[in-house]
PDB file of N, CA and C in Angstrom:
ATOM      1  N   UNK A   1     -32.485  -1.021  -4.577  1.00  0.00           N
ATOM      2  CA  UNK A   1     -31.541  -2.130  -4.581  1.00  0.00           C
ATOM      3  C   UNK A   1     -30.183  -1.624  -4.065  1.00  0.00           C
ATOM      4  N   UNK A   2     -29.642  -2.088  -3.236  1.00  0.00           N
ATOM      5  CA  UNK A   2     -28.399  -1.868  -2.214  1.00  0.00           C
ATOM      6  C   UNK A   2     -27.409  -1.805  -3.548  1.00  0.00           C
ATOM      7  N   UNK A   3     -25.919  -1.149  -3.778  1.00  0.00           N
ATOM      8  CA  UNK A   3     -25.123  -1.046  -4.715  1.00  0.00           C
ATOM      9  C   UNK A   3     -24.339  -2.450  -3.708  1.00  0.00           C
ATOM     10  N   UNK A   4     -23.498  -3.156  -4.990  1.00  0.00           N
ATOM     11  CA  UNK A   4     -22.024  -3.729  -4.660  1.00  0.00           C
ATOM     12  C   UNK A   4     -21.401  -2.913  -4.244  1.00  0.00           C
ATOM     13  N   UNK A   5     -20.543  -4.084  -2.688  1.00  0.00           N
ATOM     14  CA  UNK A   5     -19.198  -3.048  -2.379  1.00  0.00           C
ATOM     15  C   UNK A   5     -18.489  -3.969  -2.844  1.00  0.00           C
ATOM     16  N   UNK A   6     -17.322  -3.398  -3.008  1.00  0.00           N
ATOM     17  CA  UNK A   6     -15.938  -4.171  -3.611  1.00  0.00           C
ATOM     18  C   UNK A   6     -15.422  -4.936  -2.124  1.00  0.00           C
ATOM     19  N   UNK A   7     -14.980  -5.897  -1.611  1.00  0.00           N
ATOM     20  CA  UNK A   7     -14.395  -6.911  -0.636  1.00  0.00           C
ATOM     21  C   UNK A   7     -13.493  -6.157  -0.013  1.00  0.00           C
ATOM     22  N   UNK A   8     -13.307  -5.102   0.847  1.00  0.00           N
ATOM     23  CA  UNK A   8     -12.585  -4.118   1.752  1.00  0.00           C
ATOM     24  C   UNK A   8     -11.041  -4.737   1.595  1.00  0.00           C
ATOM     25  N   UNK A   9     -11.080  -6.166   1.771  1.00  0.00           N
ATOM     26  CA  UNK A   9      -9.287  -6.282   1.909  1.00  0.00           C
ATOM     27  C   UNK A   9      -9.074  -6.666   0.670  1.00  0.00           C
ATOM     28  N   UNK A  10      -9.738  -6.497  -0.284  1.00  0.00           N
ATOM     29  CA  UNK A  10      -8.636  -6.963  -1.830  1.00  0.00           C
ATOM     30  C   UNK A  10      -8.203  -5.391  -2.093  1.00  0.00           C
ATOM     31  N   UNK A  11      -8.873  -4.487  -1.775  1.00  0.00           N
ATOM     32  CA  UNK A  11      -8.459  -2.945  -2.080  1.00  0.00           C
ATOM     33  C   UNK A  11      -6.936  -2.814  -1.776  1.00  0.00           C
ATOM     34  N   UNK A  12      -6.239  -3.413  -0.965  1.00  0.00           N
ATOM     35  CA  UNK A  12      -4.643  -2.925  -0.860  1.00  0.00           C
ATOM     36  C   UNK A  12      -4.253  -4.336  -1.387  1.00  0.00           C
ATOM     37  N   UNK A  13      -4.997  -5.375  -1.670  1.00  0.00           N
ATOM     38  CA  UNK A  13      -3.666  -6.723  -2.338  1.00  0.00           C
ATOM     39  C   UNK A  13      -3.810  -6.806  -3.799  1.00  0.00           C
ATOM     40  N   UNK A  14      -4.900  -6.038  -5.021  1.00  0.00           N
ATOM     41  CA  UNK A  14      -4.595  -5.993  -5.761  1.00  0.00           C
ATOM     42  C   UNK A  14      -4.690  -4.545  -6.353  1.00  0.00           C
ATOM     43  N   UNK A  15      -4.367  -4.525  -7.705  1.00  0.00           N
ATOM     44  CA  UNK A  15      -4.394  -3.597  -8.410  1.00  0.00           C
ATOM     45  C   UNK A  15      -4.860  -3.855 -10.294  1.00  0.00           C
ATOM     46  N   UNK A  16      -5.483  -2.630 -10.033  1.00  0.00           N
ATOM     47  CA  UNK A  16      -6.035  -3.116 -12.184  1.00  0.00           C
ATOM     48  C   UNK A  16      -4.962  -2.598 -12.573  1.00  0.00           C
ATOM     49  N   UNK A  17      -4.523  -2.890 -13.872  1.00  0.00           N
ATOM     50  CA  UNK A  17      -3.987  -1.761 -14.608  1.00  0.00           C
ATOM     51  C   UNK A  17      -4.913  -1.326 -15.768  1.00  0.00           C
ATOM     52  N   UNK A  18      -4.266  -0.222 -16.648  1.00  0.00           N
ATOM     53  CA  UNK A  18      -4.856   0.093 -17.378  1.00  0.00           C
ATOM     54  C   UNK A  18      -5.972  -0.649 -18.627  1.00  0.00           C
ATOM     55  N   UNK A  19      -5.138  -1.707 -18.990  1.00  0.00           N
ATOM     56  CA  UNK A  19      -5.925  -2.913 -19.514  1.00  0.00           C
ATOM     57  C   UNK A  19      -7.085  -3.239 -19.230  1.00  0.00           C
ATOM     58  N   UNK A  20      -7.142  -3.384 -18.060  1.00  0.00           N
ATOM     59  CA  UNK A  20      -8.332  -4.117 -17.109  1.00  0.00           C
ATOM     60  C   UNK A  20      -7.568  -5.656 -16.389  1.00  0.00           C
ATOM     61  N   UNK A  21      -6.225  -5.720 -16.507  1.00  0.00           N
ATOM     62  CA  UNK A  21      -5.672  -6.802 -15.883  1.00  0.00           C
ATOM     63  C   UNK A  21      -5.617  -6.534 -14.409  1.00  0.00           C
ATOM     64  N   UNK A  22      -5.509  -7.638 -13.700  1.00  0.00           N
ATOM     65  CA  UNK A  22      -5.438  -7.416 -12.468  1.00  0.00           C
ATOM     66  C   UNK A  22      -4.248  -7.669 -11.731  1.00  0.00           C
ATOM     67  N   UNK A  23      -3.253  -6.420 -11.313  1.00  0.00           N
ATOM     68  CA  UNK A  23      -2.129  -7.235 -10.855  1.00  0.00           C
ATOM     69  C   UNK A  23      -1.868  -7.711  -8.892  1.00  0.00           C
ATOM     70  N   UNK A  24      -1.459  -8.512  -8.988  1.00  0.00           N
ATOM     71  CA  UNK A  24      -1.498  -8.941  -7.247  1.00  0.00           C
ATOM     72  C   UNK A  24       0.011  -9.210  -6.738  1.00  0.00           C
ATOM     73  N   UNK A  25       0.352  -9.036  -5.250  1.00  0.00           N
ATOM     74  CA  UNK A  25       1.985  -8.671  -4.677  1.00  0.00           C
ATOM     75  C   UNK A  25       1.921 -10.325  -4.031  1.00  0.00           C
ATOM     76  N   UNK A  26       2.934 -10.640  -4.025  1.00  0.00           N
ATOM     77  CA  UNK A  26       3.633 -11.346  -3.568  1.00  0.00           C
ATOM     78  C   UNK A  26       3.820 -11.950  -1.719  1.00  0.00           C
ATOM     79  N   UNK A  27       3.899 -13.144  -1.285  1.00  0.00           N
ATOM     80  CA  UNK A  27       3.673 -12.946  -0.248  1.00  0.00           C
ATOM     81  C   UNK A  27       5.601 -12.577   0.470  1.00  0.00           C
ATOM     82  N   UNK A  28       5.985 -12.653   1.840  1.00  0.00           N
ATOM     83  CA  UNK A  28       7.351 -12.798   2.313  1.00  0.00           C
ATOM     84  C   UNK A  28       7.781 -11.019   2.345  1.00  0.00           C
ATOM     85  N   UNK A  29       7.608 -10.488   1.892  1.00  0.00           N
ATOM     86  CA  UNK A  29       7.873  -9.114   1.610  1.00  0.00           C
ATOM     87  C   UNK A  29       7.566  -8.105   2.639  1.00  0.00           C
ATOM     88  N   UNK A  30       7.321  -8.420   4.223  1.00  0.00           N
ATOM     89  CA  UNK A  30       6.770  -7.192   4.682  1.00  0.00           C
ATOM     90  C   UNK A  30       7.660  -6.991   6.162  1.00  0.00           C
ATOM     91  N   UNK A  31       7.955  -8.346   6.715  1.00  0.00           N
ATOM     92  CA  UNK A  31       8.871  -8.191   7.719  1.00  0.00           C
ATOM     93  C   UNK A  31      10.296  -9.470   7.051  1.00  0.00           C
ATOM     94  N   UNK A  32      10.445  -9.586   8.368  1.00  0.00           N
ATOM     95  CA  UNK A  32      11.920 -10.274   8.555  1.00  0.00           C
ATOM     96  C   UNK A  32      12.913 -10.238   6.857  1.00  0.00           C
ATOM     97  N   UNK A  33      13.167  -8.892   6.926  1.00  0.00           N
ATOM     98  CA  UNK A  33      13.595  -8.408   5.623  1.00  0.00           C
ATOM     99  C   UNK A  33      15.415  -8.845   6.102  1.00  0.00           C
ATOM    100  N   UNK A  34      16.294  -8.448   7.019  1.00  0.00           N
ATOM    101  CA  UNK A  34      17.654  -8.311   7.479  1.00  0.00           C
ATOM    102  C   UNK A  34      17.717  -9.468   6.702  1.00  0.00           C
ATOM    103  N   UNK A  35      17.557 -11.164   7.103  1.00  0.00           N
ATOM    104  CA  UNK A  35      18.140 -11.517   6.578  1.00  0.00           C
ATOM    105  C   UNK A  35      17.922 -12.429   5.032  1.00  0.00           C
ATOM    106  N   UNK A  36      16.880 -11.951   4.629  1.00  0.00           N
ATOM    107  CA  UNK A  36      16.833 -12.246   3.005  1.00  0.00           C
ATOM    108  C   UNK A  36      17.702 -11.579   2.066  1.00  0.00           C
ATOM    109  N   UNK A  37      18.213 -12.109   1.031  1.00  0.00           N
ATOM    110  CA  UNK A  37      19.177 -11.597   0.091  1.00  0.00           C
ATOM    111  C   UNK A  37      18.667 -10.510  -0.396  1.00  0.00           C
ATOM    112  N   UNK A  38      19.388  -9.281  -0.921  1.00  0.00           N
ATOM    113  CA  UNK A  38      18.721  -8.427  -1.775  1.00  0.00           C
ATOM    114  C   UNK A  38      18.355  -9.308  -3.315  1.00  0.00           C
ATOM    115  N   UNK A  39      18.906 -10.342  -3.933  1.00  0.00           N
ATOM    116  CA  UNK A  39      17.616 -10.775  -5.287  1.00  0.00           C
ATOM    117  C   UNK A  39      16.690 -11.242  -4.443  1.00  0.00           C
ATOM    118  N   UNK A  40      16.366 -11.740  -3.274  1.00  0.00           N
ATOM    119  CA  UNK A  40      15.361 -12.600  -2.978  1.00  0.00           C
ATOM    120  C   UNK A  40      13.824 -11.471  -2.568  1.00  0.00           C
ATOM    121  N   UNK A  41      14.716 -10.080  -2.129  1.00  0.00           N
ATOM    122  CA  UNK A  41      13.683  -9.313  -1.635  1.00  0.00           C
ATOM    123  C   UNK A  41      13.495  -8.535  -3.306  1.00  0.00           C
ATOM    124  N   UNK A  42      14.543  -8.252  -3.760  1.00  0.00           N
ATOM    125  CA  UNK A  42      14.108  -7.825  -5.269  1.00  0.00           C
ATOM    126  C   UNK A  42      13.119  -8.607  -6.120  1.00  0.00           C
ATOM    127  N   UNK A  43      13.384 -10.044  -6.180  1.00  0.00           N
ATOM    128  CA  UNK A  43      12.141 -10.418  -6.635  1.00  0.00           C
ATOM    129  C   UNK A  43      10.735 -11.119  -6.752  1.00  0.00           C
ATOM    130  N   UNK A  44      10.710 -10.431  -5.050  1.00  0.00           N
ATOM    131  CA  UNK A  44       9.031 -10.510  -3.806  1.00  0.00           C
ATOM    132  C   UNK A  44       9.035  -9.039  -4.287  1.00  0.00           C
ATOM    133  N   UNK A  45       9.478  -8.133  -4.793  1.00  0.00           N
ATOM    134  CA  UNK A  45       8.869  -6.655  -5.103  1.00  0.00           C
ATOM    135  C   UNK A  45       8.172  -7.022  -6.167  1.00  0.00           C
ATOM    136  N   UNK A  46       8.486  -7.949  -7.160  1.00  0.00           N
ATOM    137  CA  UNK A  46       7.871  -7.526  -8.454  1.00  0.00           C
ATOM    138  C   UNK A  46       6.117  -7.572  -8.177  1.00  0.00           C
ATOM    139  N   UNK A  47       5.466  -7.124  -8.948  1.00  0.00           N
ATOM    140  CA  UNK A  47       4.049  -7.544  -9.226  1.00  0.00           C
ATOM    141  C   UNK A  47       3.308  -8.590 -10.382  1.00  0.00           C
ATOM    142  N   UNK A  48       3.114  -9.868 -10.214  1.00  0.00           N
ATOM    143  CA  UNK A  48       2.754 -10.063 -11.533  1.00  0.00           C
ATOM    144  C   UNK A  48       1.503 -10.455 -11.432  1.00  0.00           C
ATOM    145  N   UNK A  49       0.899 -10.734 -12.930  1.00  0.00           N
ATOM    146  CA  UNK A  49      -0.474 -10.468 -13.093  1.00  0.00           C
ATOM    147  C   UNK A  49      -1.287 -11.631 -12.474  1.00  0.00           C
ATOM    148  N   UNK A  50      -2.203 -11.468 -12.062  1.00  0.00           N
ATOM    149  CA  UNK A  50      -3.570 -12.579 -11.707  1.00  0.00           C
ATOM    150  C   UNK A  50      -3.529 -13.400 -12.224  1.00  0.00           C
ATOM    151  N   UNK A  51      -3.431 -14.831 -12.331  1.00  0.00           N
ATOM    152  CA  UNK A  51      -4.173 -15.813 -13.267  1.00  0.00           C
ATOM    153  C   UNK A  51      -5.738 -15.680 -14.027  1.00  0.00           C
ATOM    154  N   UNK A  52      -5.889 -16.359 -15.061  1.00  0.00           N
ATOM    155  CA  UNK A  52      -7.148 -15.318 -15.548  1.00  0.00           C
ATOM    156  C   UNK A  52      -7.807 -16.141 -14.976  1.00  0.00           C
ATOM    157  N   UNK A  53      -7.810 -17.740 -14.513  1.00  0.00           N
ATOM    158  CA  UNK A  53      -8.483 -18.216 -14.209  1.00  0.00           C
ATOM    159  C   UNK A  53      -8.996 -17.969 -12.372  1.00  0.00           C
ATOM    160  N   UNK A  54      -8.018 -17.331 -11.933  1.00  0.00           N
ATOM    161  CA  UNK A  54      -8.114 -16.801 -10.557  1.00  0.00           C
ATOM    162  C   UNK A  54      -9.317 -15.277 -10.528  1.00  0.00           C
ATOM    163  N   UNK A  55      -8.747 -14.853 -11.880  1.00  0.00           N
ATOM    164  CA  UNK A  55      -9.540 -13.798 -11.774  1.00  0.00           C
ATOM    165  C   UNK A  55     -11.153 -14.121 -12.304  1.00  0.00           C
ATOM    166  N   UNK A  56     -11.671 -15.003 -12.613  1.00  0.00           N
ATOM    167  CA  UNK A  56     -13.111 -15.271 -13.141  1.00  0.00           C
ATOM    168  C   UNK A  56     -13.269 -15.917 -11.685  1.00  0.00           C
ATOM    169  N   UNK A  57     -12.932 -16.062 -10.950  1.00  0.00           N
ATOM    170  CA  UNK A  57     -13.066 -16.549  -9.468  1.00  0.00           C
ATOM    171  C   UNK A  57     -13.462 -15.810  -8.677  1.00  0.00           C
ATOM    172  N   UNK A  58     -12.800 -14.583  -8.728  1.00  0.00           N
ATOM    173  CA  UNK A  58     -12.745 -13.376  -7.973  1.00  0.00           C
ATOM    174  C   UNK A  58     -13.549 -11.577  -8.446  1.00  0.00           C
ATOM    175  N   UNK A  59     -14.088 -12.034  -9.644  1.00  0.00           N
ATOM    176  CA  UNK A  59     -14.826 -10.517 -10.446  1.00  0.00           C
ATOM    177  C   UNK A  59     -15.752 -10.524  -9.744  1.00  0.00           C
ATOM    178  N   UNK A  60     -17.028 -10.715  -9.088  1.00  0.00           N
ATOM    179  CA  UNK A  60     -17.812 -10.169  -8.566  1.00  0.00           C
ATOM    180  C   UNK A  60     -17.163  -9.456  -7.289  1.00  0.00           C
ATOM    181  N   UNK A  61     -16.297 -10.207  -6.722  1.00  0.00           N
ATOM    182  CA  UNK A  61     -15.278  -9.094  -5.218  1.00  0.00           C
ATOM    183  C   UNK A  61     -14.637  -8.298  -5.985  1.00  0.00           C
ATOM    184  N   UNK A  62     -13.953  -7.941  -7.290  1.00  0.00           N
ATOM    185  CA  UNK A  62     -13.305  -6.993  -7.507  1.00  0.00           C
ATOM    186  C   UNK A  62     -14.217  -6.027  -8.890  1.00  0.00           C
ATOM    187  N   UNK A  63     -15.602  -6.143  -8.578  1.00  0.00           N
ATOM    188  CA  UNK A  63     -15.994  -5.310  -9.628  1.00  0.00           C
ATOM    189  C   UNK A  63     -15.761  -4.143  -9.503  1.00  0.00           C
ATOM    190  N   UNK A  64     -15.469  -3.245  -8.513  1.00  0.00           N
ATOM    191  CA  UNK A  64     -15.704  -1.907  -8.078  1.00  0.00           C
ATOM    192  C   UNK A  64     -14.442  -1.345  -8.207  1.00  0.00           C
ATOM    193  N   UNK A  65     -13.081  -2.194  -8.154  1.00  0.00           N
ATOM    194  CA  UNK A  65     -11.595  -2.061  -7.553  1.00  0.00           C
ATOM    195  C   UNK A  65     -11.560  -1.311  -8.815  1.00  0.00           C
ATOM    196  N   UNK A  66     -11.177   0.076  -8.641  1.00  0.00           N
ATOM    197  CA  UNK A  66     -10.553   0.632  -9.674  1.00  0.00           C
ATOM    198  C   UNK A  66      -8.877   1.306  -9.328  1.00  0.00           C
TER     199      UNK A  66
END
C-alpha cells in the first residue's frame, strides 16, 4: 500500500505547533512592502491559528506536516 504524502504546497503555508495546532501566515506580506505602514506590515507578520473548522477540512493534506 503506497504511504500518504503530505500536499507539497501546504509544507511552507502552514505550521504545527507543539500542541498539534496548526498555525497559517497571512496573505499581503511578500512584495509591494515600500508603501504599507510599518503596523500594517507588523500585523501581516503575525501568525494565527487555523480555524478548527478549516482544519477538519484540511487533516488528511496535513497528516504528515510535522
Amino acid at each position: 500500500m503506497p504511504k500518504m504524502k503530505t500536499h507539497s504546497s501546504l509544507k511552507d503555508r502552514f505550521k504545527i505547533t507543539g500542541t498539534g495546532k496548526v498555525k497559517r501566515f497571512k496573505a499581503h506580506k511578500n512584495h509591494l512592502l515600500s508603501h504599507k505602514s510599518p503596523r500594517q506590515k507588523r500585523v501581516l507578520g503575525t501568525q494565527p491559528l487555523l480555524h478548527s473548522g478549516d482544519y477538519a477540512r484540511m487533516k488528511q493534506q496535513l497528516l504528515n506536516l510535522k
